[in-house]
N, C-alpha and C. Protein backbone atom coordinates (compact mmCIF):
# COMPACT_ATOMS: atom_id res chain seq x y z
N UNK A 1 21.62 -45.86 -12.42
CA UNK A 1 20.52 -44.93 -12.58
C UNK A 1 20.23 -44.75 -14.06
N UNK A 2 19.21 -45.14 -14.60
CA UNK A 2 18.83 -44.89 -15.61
C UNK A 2 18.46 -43.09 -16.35
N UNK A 3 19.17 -42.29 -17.18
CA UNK A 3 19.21 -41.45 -17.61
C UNK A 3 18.35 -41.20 -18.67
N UNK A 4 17.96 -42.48 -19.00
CA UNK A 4 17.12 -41.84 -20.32
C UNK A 4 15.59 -41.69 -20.61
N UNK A 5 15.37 -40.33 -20.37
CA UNK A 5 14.13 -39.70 -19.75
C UNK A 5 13.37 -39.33 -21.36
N UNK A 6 12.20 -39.86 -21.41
CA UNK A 6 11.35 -39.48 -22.15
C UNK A 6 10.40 -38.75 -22.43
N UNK A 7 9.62 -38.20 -23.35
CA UNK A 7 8.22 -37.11 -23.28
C UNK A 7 7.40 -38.35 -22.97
N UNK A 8 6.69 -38.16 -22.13
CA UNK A 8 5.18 -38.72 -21.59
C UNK A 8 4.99 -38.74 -20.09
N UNK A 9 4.69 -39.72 -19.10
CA UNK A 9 4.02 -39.85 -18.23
C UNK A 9 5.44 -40.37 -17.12
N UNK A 10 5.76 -40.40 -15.90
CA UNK A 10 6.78 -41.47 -15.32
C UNK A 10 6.08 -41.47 -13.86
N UNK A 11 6.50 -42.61 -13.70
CA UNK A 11 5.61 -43.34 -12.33
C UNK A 11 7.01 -42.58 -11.08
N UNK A 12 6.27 -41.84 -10.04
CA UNK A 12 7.46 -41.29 -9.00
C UNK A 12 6.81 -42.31 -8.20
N UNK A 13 7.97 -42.44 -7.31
CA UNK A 13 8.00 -43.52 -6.36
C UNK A 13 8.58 -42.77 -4.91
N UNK A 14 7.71 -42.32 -4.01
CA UNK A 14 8.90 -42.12 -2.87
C UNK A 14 8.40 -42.89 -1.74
N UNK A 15 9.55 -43.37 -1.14
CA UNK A 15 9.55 -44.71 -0.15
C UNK A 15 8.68 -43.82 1.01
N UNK A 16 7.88 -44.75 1.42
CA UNK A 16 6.96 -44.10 2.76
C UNK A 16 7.75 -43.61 4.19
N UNK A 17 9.00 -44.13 4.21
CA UNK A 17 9.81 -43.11 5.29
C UNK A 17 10.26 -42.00 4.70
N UNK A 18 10.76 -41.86 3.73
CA UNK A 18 10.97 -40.39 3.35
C UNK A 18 9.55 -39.28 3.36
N UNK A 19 8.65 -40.14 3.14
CA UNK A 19 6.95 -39.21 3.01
C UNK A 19 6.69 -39.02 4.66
N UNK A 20 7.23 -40.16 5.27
CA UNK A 20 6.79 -39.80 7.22
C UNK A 20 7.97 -38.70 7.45
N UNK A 21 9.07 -38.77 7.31
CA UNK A 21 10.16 -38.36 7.50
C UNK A 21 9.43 -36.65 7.46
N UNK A 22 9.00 -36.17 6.27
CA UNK A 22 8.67 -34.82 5.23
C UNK A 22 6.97 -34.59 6.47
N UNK A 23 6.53 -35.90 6.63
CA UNK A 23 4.97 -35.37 7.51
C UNK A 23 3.88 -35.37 6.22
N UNK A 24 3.83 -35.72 5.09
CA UNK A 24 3.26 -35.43 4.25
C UNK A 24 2.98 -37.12 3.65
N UNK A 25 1.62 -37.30 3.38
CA UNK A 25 0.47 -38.12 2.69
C UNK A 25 1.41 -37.99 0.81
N UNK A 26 0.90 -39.21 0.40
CA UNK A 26 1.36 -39.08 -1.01
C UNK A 26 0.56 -37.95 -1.59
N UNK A 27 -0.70 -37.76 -1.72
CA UNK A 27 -1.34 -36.38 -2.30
C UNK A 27 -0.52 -34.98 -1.72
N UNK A 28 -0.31 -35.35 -0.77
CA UNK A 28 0.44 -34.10 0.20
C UNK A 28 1.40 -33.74 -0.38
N UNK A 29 2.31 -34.83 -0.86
CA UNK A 29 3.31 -34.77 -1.29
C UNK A 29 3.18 -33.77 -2.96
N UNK A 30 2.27 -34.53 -3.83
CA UNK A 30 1.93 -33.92 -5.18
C UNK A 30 1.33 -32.60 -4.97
N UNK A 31 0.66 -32.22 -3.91
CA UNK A 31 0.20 -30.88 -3.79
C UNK A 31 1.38 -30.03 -3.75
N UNK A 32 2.34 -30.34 -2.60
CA UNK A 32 4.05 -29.80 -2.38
C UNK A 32 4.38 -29.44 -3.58
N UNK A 33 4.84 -30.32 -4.82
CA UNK A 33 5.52 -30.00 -6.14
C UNK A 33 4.82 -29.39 -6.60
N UNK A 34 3.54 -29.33 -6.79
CA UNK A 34 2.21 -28.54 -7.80
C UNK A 34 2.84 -27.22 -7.37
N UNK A 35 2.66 -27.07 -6.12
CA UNK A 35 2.31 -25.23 -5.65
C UNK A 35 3.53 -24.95 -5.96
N UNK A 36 4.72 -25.45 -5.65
CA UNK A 36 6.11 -25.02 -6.13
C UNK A 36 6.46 -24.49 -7.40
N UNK A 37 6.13 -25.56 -8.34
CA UNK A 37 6.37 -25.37 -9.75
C UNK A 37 5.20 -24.06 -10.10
N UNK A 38 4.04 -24.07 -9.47
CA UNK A 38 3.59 -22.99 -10.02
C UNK A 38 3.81 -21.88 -9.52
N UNK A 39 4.38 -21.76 -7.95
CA UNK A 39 4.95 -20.68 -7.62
C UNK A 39 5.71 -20.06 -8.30
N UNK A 40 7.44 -21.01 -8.82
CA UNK A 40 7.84 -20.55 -9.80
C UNK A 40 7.65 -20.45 -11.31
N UNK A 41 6.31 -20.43 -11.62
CA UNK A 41 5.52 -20.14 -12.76
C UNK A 41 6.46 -21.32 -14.23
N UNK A 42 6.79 -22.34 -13.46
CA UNK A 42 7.42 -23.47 -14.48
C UNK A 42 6.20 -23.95 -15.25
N UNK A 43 4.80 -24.54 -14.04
CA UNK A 43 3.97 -24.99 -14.82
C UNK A 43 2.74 -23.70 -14.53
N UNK A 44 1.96 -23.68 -15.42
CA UNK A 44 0.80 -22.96 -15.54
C UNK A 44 -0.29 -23.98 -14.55
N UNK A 45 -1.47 -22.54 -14.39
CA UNK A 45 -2.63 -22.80 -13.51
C UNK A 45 -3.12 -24.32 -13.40
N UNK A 46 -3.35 -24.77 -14.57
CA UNK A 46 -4.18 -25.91 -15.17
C UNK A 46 -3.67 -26.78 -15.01
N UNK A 47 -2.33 -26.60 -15.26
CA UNK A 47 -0.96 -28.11 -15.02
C UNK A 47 -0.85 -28.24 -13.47
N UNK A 48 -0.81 -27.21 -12.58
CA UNK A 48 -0.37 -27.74 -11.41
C UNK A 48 -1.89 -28.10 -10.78
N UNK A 49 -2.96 -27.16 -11.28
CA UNK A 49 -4.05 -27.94 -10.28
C UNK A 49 -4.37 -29.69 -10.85
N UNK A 50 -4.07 -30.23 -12.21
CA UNK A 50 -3.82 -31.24 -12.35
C UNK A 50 -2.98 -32.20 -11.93
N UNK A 51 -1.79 -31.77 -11.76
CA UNK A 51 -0.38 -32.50 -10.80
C UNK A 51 -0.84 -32.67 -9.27
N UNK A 52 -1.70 -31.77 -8.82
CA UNK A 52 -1.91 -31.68 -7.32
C UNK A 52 -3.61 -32.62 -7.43
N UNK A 53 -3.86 -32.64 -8.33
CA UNK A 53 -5.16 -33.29 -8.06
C UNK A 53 -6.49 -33.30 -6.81
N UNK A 54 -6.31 -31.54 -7.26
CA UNK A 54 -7.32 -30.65 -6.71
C UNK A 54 -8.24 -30.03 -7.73
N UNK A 55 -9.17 -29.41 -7.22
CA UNK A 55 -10.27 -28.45 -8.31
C UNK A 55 -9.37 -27.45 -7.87
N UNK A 56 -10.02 -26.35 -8.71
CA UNK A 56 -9.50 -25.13 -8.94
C UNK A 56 -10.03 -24.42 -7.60
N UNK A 57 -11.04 -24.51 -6.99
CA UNK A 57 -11.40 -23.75 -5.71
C UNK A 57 -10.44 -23.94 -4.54
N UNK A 58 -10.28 -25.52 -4.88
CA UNK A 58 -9.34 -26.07 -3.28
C UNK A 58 -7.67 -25.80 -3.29
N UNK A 59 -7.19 -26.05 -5.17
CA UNK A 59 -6.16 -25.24 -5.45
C UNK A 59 -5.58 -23.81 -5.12
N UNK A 60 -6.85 -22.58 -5.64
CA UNK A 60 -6.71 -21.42 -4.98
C UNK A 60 -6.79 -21.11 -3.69
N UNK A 61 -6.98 -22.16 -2.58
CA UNK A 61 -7.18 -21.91 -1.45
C UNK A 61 -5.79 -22.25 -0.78
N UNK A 62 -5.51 -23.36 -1.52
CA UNK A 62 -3.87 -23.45 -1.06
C UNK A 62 -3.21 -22.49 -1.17
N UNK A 63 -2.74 -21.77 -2.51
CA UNK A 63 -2.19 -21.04 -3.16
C UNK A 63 -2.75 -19.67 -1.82
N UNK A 64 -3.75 -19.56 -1.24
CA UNK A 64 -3.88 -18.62 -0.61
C UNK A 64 -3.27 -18.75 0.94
N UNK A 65 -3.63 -19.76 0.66
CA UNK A 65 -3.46 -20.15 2.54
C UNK A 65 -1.14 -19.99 2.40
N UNK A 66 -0.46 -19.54 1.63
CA UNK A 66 0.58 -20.09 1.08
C UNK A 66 1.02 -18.42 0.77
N UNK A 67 0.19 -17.51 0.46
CA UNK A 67 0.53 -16.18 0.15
C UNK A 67 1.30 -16.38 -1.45
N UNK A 68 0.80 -17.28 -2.17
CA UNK A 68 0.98 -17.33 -3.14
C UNK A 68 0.31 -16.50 -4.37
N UNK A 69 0.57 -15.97 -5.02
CA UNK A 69 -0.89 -15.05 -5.99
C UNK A 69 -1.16 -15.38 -7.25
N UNK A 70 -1.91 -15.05 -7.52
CA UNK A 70 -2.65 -16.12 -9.17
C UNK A 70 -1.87 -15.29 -9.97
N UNK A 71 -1.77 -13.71 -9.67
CA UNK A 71 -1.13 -13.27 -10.74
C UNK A 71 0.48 -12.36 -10.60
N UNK A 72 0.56 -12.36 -11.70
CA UNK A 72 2.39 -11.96 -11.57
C UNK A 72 2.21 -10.30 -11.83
N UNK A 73 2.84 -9.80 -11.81
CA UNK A 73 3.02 -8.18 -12.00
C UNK A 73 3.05 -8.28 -13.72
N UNK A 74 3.53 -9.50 -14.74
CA UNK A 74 3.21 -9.47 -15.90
C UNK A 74 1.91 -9.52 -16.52
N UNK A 75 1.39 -10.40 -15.66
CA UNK A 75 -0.30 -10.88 -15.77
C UNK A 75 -0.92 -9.50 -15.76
N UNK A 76 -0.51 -8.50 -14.65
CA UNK A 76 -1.10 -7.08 -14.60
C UNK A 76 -1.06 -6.33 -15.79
N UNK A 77 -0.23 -6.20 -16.10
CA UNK A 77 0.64 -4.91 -17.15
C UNK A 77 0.12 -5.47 -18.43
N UNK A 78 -0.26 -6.94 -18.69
CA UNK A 78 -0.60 -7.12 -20.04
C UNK A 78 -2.63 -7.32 -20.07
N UNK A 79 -2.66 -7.37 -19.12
CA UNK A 79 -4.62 -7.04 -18.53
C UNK A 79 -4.64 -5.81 -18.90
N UNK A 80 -3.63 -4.53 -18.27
CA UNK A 80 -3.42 -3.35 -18.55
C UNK A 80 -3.78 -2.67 -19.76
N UNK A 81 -2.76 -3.67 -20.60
CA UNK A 81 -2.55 -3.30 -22.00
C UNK A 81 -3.75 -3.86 -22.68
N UNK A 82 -3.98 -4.68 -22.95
CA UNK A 82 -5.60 -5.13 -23.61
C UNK A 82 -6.57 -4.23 -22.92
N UNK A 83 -7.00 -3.96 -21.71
CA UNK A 83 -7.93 -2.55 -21.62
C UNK A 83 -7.22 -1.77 -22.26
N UNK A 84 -6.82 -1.04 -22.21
CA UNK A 84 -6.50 0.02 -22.96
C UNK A 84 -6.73 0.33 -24.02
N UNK A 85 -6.26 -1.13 -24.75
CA UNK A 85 -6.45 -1.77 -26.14
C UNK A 85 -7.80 -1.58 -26.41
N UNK A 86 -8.60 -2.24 -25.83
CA UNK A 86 -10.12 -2.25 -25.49
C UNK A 86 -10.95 -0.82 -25.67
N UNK A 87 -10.11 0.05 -24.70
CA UNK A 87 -11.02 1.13 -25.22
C UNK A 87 -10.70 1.89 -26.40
N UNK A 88 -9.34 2.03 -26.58
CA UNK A 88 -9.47 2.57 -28.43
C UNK A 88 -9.73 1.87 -29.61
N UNK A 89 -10.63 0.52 -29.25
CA UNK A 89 -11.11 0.13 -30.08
C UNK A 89 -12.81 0.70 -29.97
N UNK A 90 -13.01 0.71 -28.43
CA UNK A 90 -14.73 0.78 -28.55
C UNK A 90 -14.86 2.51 -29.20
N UNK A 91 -13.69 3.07 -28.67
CA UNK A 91 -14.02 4.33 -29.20
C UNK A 91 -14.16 4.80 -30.48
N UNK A 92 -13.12 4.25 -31.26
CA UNK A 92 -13.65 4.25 -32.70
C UNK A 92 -14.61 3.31 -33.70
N UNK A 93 -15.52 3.04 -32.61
CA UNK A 93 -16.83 2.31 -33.54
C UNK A 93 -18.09 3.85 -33.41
């Protein structure tokens, strides 16, 4: 097994009985890892709807159909904080 893994691109290969085996199409398959990794917020929005090689509409529909959510309770609290931000700035103009 070759170990020595580089920064760029690598060709995955999974044998078509393991893809019948799983029930899942090779896209099927890249959609699987996309929603995962972004479930666990490894890759961002943009990276996994690219890995899954979906638009962003058909992406969020997965992500819905999946009870998955675009945003994290961090995503909230720092939206939070910039309004906030937001208005004691408009207020002192």
């Amino acid at each position: 097994m070759n170990k020595n893994w580089s920064v760029g691109s690598i060709e995955l290969r999974i044998p078509g009985d393991i893809l019948e085996a799983a029930g899942l199409t090779g896209q099927e398959c890249f959609i699987e890892l996309a929603v995962h990794l972004y479930a666990e917020r490894r890759l961002a929005f943009a990276q996994a709807l690219r890995l899954a090689g979906l638009n962003r509409l058909e992406f969020e529909k997965e992500l819905a159909r999946r009870d998955i959510s675009l945003y994290t309770v961090e995503d909230l609290k720092h939206g939070v904080a910039t309004l906030k931000e937001l208005g004691r700035a408009t207020r002192s103009l």
